[in-house]
Protein backbone atom coordinates (compact mmCIF):
# COMPACT_ATOMS: atom_id res chain seq x y z
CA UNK A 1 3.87 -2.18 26.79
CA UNK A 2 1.59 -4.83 25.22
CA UNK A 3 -0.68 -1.60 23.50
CA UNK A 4 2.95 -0.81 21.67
CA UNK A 5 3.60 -4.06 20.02
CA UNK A 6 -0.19 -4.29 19.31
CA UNK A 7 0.08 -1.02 17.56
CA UNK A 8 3.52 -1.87 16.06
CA UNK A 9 2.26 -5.27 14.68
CA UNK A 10 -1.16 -2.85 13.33
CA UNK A 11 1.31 -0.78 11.47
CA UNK A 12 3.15 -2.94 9.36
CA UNK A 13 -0.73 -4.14 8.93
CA UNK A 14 -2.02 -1.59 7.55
CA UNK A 15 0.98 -1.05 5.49
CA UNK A 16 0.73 -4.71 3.63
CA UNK A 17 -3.13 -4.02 3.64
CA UNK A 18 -2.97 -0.60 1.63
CA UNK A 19 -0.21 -1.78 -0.90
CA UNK A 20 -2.64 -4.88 -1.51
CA UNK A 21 -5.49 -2.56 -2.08
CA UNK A 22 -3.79 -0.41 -4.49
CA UNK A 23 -3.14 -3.17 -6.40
CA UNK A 24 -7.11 -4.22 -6.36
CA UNK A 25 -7.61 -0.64 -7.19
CA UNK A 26 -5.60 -0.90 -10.41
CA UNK A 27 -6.66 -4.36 -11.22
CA UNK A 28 -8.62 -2.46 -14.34
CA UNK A 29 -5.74 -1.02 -15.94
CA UNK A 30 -2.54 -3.03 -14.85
CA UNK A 31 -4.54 -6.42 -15.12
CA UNK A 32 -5.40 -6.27 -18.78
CA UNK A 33 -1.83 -5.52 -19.64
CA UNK A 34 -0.16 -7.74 -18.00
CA UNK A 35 -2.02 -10.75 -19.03
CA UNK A 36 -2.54 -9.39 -22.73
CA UNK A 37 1.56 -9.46 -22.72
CA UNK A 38 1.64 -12.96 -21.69
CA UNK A 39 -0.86 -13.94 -24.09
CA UNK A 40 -4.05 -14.55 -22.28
CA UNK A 41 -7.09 -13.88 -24.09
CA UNK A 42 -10.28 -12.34 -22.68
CA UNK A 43 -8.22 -9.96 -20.26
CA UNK A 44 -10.19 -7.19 -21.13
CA UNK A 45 -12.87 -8.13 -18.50
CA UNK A 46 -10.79 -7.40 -16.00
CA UNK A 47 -11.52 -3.50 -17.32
CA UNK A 48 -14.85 -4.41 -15.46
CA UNK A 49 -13.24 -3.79 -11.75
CA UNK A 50 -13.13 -0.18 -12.51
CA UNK A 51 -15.87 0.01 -10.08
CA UNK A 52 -13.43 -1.27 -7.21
CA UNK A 53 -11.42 1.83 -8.12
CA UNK A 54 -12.86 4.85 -5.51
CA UNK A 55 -12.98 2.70 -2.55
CA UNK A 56 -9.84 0.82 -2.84
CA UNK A 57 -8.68 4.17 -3.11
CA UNK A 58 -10.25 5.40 -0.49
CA UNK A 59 -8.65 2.45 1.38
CA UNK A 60 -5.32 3.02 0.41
CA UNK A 61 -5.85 6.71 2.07
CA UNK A 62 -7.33 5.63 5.01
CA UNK A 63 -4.50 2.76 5.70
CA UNK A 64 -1.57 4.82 5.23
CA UNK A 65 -2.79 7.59 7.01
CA UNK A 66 -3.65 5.34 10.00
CA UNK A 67 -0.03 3.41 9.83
CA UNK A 68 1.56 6.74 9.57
CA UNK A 69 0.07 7.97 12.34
CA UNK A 70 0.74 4.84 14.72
CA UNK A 71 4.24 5.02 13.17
CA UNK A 72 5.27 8.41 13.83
CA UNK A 73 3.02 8.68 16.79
CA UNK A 74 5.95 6.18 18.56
CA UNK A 75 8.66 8.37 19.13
CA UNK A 76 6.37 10.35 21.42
CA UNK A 77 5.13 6.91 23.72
CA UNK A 78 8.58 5.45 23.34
CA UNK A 79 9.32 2.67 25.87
CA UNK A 80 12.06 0.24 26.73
CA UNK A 81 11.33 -2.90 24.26
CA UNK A 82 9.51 -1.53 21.97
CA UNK A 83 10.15 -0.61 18.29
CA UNK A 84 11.12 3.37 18.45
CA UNK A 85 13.48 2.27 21.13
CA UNK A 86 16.13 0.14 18.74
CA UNK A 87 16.62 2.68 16.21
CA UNK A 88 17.40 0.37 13.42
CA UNK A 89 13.94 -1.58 13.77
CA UNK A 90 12.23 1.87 13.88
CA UNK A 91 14.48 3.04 10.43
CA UNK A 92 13.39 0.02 8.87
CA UNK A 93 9.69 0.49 9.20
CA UNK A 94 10.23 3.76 8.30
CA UNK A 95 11.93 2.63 5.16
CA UNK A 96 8.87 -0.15 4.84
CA UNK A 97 6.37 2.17 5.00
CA UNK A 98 8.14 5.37 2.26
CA UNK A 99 8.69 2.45 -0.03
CA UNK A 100 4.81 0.84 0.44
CA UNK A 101 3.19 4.62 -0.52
CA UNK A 102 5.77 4.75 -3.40
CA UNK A 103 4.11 0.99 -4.67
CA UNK A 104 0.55 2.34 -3.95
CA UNK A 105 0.96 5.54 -5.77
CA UNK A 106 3.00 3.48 -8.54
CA UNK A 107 -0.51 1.34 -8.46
CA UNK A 108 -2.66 3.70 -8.48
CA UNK A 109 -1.50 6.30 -11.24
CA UNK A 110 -1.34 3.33 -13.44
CA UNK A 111 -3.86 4.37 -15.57
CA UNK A 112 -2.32 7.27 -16.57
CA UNK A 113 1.22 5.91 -16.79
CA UNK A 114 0.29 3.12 -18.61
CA UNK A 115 -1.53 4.56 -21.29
CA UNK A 116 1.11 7.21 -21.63
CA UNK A 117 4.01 4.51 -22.00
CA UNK A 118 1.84 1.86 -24.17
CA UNK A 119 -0.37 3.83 -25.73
């Protein structure tokens, strides 16, 4: 029982950690633009976290594969109490975790979208 709620806390996790690092990961490209619109000067050097790019990527991959996992990996070990057992809890992480790949992908395409939209 406790190795469920350890695994369901892990999930929503890993989750809020590969959404953040998508957003490290596009730092270079979003970052710029977003201050340059609100008129802060020097935002270019922000271009100079392109190097954080690959393995917040990387990240992002690993995370979501590993929350996935733990999250669809439930309705197999389902027990009384924990998450896969009230449906509605289980729906909502469900919904969490759809909506946090749509945010990293959103993230991390940026460069292309961006430049297609502003440029």
């Amino acid at each position: 029982m406790e190795k469920i709620k350890n695994t369901e806390k892990n999930s929503g996790l890993l989750v809020g950690g590969g959404i953040l690092a998508a957003f490290v990961a596009s730092l270079c490209c979003i970052g710029p633009l977003i201050l340059t619109l609100i008129g802060v000067s020097g935002a270019a050097a922000l271009s100079k976290l392109d190097v954080l790019r690959i393995p917040m990527t990387i990240l992002v991959l690993i995370t979501f594969a590993i929350a996935g996992r733990s999250l669809y990996r439930k309705r197999n070990i389902c027990e009384i109490g924990s998450i896969c057992a009230d449906s509605k809890k289980y729906k909502k992480m469900v919904v969490t975790y759809w909506v946090g790949i749509i945010l990293a992908l959103a993230a991390l395409t940026s460069p292309y979208w961006i430049s297609w939209i502003f440029g």
